[in-house]
Each structure stands twice: as C-alpha cells, then as structure tokens.
Protein backbone atom coordinates (compact mmCIF):
# COMPACT_ATOMS: atom_id res chain seq x y z
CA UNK A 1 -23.25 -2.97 11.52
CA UNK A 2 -23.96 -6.67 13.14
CA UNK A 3 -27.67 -4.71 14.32
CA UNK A 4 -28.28 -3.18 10.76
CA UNK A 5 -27.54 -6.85 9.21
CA UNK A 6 -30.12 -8.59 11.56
CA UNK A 7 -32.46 -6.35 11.04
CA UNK A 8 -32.34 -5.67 7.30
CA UNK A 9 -30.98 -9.18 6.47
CA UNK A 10 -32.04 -13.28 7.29
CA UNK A 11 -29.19 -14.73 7.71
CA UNK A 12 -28.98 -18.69 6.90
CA UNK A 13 -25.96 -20.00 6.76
CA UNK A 14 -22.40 -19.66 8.19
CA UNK A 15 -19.52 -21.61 6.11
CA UNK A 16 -16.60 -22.45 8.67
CA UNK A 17 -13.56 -22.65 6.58
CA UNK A 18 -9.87 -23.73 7.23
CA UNK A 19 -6.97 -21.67 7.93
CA UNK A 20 -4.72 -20.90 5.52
CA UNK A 21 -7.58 -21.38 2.50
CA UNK A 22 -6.32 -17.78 1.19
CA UNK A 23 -3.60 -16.10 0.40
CA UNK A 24 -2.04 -15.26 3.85
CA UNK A 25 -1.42 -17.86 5.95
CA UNK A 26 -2.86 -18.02 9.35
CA UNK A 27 -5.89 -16.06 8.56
CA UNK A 28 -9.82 -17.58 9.78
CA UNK A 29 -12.51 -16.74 7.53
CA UNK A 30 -15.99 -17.38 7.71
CA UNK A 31 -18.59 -17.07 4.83
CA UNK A 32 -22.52 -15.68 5.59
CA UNK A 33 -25.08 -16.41 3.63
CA UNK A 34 -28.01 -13.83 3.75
CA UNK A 35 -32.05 -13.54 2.10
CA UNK A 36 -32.85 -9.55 1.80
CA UNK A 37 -35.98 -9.08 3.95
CA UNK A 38 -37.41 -5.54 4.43
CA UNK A 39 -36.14 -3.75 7.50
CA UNK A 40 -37.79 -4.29 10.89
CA UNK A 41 -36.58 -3.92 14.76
CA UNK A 42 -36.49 -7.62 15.41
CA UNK A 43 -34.32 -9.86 13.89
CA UNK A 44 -35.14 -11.95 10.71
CA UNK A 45 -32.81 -14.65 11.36
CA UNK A 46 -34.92 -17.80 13.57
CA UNK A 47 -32.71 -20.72 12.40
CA UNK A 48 -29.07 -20.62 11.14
CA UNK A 49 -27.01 -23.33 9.77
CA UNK A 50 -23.31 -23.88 10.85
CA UNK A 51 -21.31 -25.93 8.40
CA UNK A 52 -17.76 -26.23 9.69
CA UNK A 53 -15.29 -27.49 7.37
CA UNK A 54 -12.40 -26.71 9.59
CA UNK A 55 -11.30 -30.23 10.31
CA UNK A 56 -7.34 -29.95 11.31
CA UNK A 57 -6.82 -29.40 7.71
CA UNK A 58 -4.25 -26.84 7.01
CA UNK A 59 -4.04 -25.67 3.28
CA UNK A 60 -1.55 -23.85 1.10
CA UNK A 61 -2.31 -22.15 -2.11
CA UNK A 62 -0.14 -23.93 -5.07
C-alpha cells in the first residue's frame, strides 16, 4: 500500500496531532495530505512538510 501511494500519489504534508484528539483515548493519529499525480516507478514525493502539533497537550472530547 505505502509503495502504491508513493508512486501514484505526492505526498505534502503530514499533520502530527495529539493523543486523545478522538474518541478513544490513547490513540496517535496522523493526517497526510496528498496531490494525485499519474502513476510512475519512482516516487512523486521530493519535499514533505511535518507540522507537529503534539506539544504535551492531552485532550478530551466534551
């Protein structure tokens, strides 16, 4: 799947986000952000931004 998606996709940007953002507590997610490119054997992606908004913050859903 991860080979398919690098060579099908360009993927830009990865959103870091807190535990517990969700529903169930304790559970890391991350967020990708992709451009459709036509399919080729090497990857798309040259650059790719990391924002990381993990910062010791825990958070509950109210």
């Amino acid at each position: 799947m991860r080979r398919y998606l690098l060579q099908a996709f360009d993927v830009r940007t990865l959103l870091r986000l807190p535990t517990g953002i969700f529903q169930a507590q304790g559970v890391k997610a991350n967020i990708l952000f992709f451009d459709a490119k036509p399919a080729r054997k090497k990857p798309w992606t040259e650059r790719l931004w990391v924002y990381d908004l993990r910062m010791n913050k825990h958070f509950t859903p109210k």
